[in-house]
Protein backbone atom coordinates (compact mmCIF):
# COMPACT_ATOMS: atom_id res chain seq x y z
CA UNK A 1 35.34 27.86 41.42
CA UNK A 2 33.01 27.78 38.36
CA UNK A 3 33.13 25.71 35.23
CA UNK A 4 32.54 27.83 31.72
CA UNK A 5 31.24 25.64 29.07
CA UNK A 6 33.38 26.82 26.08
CA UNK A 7 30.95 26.24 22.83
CA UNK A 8 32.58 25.20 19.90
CA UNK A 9 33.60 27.36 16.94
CA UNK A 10 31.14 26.91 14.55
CA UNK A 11 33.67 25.27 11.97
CA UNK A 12 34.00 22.33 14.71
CA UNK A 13 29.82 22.15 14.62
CA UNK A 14 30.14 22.18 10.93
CA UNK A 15 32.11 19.22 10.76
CA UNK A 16 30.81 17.24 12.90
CA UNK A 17 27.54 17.32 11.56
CA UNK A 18 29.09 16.96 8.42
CA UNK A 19 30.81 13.80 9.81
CA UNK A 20 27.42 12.67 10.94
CA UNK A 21 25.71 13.03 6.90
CA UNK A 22 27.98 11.29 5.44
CA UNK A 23 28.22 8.38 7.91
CA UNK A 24 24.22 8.28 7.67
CA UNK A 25 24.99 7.86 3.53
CA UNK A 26 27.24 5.73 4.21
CA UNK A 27 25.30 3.20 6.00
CA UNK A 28 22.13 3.49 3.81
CA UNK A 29 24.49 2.70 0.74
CA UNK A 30 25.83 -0.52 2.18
CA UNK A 31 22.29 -1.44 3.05
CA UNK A 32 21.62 -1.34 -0.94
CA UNK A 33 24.93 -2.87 -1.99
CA UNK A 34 23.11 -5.97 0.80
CA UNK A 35 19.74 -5.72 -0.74
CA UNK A 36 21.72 -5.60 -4.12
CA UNK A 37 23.41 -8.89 -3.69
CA UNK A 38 20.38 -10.80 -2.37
CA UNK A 39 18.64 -9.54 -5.36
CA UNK A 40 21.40 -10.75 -7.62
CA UNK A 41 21.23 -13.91 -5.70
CA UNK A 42 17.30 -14.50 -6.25
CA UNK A 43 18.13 -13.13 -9.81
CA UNK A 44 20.32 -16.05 -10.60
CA UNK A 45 17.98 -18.52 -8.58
CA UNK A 46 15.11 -17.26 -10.77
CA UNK A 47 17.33 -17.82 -14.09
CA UNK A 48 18.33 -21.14 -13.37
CA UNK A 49 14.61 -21.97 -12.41
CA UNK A 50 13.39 -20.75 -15.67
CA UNK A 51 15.99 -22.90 -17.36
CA UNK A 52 14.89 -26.16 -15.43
CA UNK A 53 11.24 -25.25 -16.11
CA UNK A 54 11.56 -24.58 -19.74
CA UNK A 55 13.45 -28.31 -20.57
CA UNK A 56 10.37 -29.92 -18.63
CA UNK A 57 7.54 -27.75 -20.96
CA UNK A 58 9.86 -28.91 -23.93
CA UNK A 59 9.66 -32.61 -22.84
CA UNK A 60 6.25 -32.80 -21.81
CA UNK A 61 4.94 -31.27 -25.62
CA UNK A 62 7.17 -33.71 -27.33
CA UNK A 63 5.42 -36.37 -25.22
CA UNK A 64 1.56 -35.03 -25.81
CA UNK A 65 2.64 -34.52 -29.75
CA UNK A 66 4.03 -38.19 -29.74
CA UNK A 67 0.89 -39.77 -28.24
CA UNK A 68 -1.60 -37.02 -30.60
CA UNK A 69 -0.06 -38.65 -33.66
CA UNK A 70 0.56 -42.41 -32.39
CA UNK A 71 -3.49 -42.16 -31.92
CA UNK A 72 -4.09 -39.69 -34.93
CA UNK A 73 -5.82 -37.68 -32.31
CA UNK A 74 -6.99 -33.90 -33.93
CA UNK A 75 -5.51 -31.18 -31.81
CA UNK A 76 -3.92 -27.92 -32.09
CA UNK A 77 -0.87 -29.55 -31.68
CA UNK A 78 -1.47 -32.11 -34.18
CA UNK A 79 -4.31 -30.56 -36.81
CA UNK A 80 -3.77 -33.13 -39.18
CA UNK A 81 -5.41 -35.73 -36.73
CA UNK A 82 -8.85 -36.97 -37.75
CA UNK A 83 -9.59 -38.86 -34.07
CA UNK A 84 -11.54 -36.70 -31.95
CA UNK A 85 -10.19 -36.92 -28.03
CA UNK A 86 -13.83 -37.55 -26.28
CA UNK A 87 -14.50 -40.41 -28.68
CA UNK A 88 -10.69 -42.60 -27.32
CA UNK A 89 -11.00 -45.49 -24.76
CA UNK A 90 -10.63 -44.46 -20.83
CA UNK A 91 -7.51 -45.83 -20.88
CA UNK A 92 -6.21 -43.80 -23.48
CA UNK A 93 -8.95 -40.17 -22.58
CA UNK A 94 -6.85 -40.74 -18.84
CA UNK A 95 -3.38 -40.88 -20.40
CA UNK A 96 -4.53 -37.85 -22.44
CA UNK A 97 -5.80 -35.93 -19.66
CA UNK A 98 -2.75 -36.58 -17.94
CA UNK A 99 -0.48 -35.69 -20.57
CA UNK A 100 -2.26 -32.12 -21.66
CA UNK A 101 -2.18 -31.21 -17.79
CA UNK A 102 1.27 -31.92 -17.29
CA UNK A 103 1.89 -29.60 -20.32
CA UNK A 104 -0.27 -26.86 -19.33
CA UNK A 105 0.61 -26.83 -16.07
CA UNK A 106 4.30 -26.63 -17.16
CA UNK A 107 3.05 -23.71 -19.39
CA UNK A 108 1.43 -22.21 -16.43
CA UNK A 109 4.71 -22.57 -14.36
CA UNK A 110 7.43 -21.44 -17.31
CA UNK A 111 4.96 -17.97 -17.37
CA UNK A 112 5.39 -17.33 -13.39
CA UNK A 113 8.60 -17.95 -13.71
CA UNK A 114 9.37 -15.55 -16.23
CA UNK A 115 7.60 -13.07 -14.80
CA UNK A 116 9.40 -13.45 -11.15
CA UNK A 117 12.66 -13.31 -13.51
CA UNK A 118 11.82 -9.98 -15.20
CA UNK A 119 10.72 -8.48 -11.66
CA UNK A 120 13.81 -9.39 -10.19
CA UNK A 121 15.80 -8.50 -13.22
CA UNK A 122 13.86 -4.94 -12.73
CA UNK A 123 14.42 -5.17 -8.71
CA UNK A 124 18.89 -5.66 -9.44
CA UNK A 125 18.24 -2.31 -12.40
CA UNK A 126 16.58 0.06 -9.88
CA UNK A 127 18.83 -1.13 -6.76
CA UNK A 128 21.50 -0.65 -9.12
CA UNK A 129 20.71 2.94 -10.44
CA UNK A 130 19.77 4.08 -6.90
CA UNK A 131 23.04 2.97 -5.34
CA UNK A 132 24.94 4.80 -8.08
CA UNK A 133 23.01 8.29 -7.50
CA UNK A 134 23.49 8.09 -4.04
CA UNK A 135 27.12 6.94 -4.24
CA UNK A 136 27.58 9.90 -6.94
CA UNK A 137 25.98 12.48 -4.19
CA UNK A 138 28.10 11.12 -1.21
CA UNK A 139 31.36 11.60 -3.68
CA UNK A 140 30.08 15.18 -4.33
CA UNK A 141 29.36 15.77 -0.32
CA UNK A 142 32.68 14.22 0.64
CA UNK A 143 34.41 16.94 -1.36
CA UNK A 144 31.95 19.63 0.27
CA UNK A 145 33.15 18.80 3.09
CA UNK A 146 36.72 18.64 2.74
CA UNK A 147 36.04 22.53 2.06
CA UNK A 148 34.39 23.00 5.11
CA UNK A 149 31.20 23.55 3.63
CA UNK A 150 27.93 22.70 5.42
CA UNK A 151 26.09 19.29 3.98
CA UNK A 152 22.31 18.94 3.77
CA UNK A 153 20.81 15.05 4.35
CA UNK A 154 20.31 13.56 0.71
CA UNK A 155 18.79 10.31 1.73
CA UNK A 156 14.99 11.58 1.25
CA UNK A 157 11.75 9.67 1.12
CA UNK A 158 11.70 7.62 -2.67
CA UNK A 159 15.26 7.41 -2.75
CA UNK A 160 17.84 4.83 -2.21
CA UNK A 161 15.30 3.23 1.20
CA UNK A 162 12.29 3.36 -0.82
CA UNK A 163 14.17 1.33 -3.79
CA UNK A 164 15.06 -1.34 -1.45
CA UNK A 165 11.67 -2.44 -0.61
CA UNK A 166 10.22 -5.60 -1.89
CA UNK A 167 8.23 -6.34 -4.81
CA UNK A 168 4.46 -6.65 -3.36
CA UNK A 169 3.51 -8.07 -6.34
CA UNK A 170 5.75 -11.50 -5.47
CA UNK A 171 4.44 -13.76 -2.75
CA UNK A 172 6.35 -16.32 -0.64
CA UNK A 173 3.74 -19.22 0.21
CA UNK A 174 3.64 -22.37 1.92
CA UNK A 175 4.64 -25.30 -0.11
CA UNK A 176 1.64 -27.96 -0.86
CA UNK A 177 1.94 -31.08 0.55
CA UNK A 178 3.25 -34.92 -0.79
CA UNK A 179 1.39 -35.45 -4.48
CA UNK A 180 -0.09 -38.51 -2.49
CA UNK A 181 -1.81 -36.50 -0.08
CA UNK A 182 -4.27 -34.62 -2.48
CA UNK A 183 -7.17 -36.45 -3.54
CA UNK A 184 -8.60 -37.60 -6.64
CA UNK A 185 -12.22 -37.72 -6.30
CA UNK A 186 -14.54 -35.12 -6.11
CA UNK A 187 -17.45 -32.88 -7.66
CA UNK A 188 -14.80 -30.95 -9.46
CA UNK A 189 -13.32 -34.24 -10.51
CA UNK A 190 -16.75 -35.17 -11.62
CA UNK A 191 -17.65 -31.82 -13.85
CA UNK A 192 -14.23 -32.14 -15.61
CA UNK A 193 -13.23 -35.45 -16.12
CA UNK A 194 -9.42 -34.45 -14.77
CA UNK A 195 -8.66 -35.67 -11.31
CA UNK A 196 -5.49 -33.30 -12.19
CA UNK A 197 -7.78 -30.70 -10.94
CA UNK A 198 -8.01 -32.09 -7.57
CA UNK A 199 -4.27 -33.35 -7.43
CA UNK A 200 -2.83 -30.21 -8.74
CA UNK A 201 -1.79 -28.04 -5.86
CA UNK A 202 -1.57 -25.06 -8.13
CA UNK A 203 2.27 -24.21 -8.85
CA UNK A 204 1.19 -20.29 -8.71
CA UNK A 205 3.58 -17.74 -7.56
CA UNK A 206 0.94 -14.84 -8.23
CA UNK A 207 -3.13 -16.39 -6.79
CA UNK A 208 -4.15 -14.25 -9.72
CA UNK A 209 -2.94 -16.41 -11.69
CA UNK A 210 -5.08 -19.45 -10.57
CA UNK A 211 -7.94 -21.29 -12.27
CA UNK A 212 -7.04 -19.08 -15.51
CA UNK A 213 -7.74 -21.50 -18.82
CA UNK A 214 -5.15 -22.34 -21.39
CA UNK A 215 -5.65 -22.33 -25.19
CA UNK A 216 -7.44 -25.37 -25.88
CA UNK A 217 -9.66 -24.37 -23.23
CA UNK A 218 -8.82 -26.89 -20.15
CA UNK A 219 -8.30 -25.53 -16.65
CA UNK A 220 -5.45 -26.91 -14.32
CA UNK A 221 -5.78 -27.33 -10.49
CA UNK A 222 -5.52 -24.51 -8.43
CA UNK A 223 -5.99 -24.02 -4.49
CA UNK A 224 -7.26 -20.49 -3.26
CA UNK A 225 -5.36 -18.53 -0.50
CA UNK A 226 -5.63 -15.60 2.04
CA UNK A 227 -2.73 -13.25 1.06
CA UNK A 228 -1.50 -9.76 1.70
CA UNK A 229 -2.98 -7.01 0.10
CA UNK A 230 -0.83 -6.26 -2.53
CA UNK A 231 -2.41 -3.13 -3.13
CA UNK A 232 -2.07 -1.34 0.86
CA UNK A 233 1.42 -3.03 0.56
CA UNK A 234 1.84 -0.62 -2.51
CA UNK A 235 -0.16 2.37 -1.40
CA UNK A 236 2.28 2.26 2.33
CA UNK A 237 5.24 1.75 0.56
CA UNK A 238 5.02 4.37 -1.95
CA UNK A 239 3.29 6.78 -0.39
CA UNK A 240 6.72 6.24 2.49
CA UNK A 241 4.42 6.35 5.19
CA UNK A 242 7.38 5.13 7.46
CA UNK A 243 9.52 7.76 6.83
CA UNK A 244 12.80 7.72 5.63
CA UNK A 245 14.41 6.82 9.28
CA UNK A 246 11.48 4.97 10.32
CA UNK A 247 12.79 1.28 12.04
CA UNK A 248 9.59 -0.64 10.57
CA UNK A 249 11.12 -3.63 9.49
CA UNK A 250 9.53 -4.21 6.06
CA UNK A 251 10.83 -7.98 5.41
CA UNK A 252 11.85 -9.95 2.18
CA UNK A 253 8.30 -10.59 0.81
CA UNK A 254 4.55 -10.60 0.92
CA UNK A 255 3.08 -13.88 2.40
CA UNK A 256 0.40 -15.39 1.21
CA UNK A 257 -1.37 -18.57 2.71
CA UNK A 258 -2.22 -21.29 0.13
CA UNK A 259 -5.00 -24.18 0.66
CA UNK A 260 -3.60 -27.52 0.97
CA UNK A 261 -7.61 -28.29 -0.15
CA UNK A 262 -10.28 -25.90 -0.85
CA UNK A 263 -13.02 -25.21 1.26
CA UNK A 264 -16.22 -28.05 -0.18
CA UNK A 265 -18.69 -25.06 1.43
CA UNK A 266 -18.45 -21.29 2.02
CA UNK A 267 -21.02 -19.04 3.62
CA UNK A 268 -21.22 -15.42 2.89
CA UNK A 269 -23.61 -12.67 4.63
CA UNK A 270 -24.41 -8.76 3.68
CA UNK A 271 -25.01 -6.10 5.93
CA UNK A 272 -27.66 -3.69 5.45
CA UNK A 273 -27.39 -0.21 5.57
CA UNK A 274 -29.69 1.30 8.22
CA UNK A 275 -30.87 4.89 8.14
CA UNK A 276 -30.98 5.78 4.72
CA UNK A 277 -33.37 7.87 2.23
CA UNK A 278 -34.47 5.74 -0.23
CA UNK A 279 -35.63 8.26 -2.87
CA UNK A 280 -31.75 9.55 -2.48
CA UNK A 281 -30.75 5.91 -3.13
CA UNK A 282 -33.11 5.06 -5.69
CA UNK A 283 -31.84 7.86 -7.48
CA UNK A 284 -28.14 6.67 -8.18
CA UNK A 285 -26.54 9.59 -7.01
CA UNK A 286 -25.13 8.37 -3.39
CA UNK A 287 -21.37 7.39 -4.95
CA UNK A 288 -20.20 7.44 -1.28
CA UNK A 289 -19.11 4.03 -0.58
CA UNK A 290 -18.35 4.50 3.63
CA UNK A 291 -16.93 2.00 5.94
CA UNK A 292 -20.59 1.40 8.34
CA UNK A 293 -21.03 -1.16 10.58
CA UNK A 294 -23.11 -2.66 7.78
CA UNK A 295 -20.18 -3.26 5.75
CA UNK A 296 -18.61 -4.74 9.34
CA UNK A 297 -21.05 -7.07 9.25
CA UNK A 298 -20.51 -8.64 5.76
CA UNK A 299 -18.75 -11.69 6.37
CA UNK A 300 -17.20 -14.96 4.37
CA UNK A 301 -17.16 -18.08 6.27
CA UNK A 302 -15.38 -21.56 6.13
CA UNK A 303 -13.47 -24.24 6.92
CA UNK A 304 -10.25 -25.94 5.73
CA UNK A 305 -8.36 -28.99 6.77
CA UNK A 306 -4.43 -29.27 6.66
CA UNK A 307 -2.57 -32.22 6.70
CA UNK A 308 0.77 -33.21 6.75
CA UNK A 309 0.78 -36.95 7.69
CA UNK A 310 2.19 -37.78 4.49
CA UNK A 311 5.34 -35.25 4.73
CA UNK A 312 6.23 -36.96 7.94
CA UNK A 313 7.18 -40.05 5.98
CA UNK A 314 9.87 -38.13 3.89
CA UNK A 315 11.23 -35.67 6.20
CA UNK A 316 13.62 -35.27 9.10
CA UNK A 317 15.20 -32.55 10.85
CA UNK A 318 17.88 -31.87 8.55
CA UNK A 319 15.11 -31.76 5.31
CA UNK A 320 14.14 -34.40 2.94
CA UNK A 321 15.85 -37.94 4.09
CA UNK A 322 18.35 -39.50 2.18
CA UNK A 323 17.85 -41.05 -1.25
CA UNK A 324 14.53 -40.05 -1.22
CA UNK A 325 13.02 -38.36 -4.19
CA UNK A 326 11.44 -35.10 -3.97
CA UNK A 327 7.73 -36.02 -3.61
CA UNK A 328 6.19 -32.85 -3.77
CA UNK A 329 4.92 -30.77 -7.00
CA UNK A 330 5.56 -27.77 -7.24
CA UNK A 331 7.65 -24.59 -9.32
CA UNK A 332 11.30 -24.80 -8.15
CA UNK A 333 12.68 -27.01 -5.04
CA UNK A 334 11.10 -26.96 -1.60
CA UNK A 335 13.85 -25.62 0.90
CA UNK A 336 15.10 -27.01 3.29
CA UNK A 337 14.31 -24.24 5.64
CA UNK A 338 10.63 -25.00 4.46
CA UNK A 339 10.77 -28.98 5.06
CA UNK A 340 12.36 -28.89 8.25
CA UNK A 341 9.44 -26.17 9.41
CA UNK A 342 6.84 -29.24 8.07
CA UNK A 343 9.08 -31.37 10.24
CA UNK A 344 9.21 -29.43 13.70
CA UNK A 345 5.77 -27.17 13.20
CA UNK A 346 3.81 -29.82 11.36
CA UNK A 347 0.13 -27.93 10.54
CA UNK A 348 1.55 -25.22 12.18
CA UNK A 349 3.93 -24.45 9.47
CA UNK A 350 0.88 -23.11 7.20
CA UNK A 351 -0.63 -21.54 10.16
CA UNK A 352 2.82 -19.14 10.18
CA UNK A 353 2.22 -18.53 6.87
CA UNK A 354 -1.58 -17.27 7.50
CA UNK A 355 -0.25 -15.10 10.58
CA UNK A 356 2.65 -13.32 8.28
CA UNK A 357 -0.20 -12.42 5.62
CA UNK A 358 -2.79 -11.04 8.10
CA UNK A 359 0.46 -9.77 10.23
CA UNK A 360 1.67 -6.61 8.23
CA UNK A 361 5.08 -5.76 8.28
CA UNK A 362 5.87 -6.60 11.67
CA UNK A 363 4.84 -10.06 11.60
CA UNK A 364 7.79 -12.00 12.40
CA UNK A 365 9.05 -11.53 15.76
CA UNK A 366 11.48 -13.81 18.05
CA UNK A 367 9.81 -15.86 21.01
CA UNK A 368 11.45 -16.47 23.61
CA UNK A 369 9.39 -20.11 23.95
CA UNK A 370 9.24 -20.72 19.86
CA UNK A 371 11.74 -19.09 18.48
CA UNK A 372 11.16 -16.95 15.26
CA UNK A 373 7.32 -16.67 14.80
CA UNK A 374 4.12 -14.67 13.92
CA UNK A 375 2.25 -16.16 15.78
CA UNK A 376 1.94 -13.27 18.35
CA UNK A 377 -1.30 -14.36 20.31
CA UNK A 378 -3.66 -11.86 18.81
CA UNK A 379 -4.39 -10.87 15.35
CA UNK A 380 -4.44 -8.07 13.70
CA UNK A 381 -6.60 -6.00 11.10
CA UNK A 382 -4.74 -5.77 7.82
CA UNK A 383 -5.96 -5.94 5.30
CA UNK A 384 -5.54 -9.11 3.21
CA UNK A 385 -6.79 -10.41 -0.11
CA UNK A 386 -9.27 -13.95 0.02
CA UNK A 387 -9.15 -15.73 -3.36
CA UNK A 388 -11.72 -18.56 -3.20
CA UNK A 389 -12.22 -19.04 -6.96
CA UNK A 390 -11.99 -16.88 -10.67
CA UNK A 391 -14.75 -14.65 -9.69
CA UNK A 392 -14.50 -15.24 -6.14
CA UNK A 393 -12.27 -12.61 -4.88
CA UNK A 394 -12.35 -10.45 -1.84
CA UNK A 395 -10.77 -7.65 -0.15
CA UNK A 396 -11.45 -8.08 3.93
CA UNK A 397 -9.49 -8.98 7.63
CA UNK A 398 -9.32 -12.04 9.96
CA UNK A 399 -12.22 -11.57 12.09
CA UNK A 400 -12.12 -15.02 13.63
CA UNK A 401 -9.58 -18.21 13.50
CA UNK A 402 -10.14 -21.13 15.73
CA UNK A 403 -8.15 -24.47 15.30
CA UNK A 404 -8.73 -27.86 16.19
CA UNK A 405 -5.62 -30.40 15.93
CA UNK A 406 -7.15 -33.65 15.08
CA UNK A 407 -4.19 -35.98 14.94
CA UNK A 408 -0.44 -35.76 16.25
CA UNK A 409 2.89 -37.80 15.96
CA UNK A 410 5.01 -39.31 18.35
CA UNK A 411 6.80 -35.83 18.94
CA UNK A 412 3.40 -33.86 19.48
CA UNK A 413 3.55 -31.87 16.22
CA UNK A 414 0.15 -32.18 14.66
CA UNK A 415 -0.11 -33.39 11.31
CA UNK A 416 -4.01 -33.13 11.28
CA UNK A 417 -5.78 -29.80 11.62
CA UNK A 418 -9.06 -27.94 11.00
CA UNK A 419 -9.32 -24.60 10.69
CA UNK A 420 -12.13 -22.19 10.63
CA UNK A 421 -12.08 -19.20 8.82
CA UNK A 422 -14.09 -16.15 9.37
CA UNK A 423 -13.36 -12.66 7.10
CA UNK A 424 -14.92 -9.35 7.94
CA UNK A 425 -15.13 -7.91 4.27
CA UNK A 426 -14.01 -3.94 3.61
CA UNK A 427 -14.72 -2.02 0.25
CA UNK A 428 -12.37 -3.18 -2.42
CA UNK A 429 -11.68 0.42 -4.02
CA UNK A 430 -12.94 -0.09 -7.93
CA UNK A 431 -9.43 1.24 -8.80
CA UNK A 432 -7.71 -1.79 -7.16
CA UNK A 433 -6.05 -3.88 -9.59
């Protein structure tokens, strides 16, 4: 006896591809009502950060103003002053020095702040409009289909997906170490006259930001970092390279890897282009700028040292240990995700951080020996962003890590590392930003 396959009527085929639209709609609606209330979560986070930082900038200018007039020192902030700052005492150029860098540095920190707010404010806006289009589309579909009308996909590259992606222009880094463990001697110290330059691990949230001057012309610590490119990140993203049903994970952030210390030497080399007509070049007219091995062989070199021997002293496995104060300085409140990393990982916890911004999207993976990592074995060429100084900026890829681990605890974590640095440079386009 033979079996006749029976097709369905095509009202049945209809509908259940029908069915199968708005279920996809669905789904990518209640993944933006998620991303929608982690936004409003960071939002609010953000707000109350700005709040915090705000009262601090408030108290540190009443304190510079107070001491500017108890020593009739002339200043923008107190004009009427007839002291000039370079002629006071140590004792009192030190407490100075002190004073204007807490209150720049709290200027510094209020601005970052405020600009995280109004991205994330932006972020919840555009989540929000995108969830209402879509929501408005599937209503209209829903009644389609009631009339047995055949439905179209409506979740297209730029839409509700695209809206959902994070801000590359925000960067999660690692958090500096203990304010003991930076030092407070040094050339820099030396040019300057403000050991806050050394001690200061830079409370950035944007690198760009870093070693900028404030009004009365004083600079305030900064350490440099190896960070995503911010401007692939964009390019990928909204160019929706992945597709709209791509799996890519795409994360929560951009990571960037901030010095603990910055490098006391770097060494750079140039390639040479081979093979070329010099009359041609002399002439100015070659405005091709191709990726040749001479470019592969332009390189930035150097070393850094991290060290977390001081954390170890505040830190167990739960966080910070009880009724201690927090001892680092930074914008916000380390987490506690963050300290107890410092406490299991040790140096290794910046390391991660290095690994997610040379990683790409896929970064972060789960080991079966170490848990939730990017440390994969092997790295990869993505493009990141080096920022060594104010003028010292570079567009490149890891082309070679090696580690040392100088000193560990009782529980094998190291708490001393070196690290050397090598990064193979590519052409940073002139329209980068």
């Amino acid at each position: 006896m033979t079996t006749k396959t029976v097709p369905l009527p095509s009202a049945e085929i209809t509908k259940n591809k029908n069915t199968a639209i708005l279920t996809s709609e669905q789904t990518v609606i209640n993944g933006g009502l998620a991303a929608l209330a982690a936004a409003q979560t960071n939002l609010y986070s953000l707000s109350s950060a700005q709040v915090t930082d705000n009262k601090n900038l408030q108290t540190n200018q009443q304190a510079l103003i107070s001491f500017l007039k108890a020593n009739n020192i002339h200043d923008l902030l107190n004009p009427s002053g007839t002291v000039n700052a370079s002629s006071l005492s140590s004792t009192l150029l030190a407490q100075y020095n002190t004073l204007y860098s807490n209150y720049t540095n709290d200027q510094i920190t209020l601005t970052n702040t405020t600009a995280s707010v109004n991205a994330a404010n932006a972020a919840v806006g555009a989540l929000g409009t995108q969830i209402t289009i879509s929501q408005n589309q599937l209503n209209k579909n829903i009644v389609a289909a009631a009339k047995g009308k055949p439905l179209s996909s409506t979740v297209a590259p730029g839409g509700l997906a695209n809206a959902a992606i994070p801000d590359p222009s925000l960067y999660t880094y690692n958090i500096p170490m203990v304010s003991s463990a930076y030092l407070n001697k040094g050339p820099q110290v030396d040019s300057a006259g403000n050991s806050a330059l050394i001690v200061d691990p830079g409370a950035y949230q944007q690198v760009t930001n870093a070693w900028q001057s404030s009004s009365n012309g004083t600079f305030s610590g900064a350490k440099g970092s190896i960070q995503a490119s911010r401007d692939h990140y964009s390019a990928a993203f909204s160019q929706n390279i992945f597709g709209s049903t791509s799996s890519v994970s795409l994360g929560n952030s951009t990571y960037g890897f901030k010095f603990l210390y910055n490098p006391t030497s770097v060494d750079m080399t140039w390639g040479v282009v081979e093979q070329v007509n010099p009359s041609f070049e002399t002439s100015g007219q070659d405005t091709s700028n191709l990726i040749s091995p001479a470019l592969a062989a332009s390189t930035i070199s150097f070393s850094l040292i991290l060290n977390r021997i001081g954390d170890m002293s505040y830190l167990n496995d739960s966080g910070l240990l009880p009724n201690v104060g927090n001892p680092y300085k930074m914008a916000g409140t380390p987490s506690a995700t963050d300290l107890k990393d410092i406490y299991e990982k040790g140096t290794m916890y910046d390391l991660e951080f290095l690994f997610r911004a040379g990683g790409g999207t896929n970064a972060i993976y789960t080991s079966g020996l170490n848990g939730s990592t990017a440390d994969k074995g092997f790295l990869m060429p993505m493009p990141i962003e080096l920022h060594l100084g104010a003028r010292l900026r570079y567009l490149g890829r890891i082309a070679a890590l090696d580690v040392t681990h100088v000193i560990f605890n009782e529980r094998m974590v190291p708490i001393f590392s070196t690290v050397n640095v090598t990064v193979s440079r590519y052409f940073d386009n002139p329209t980068s930003a």
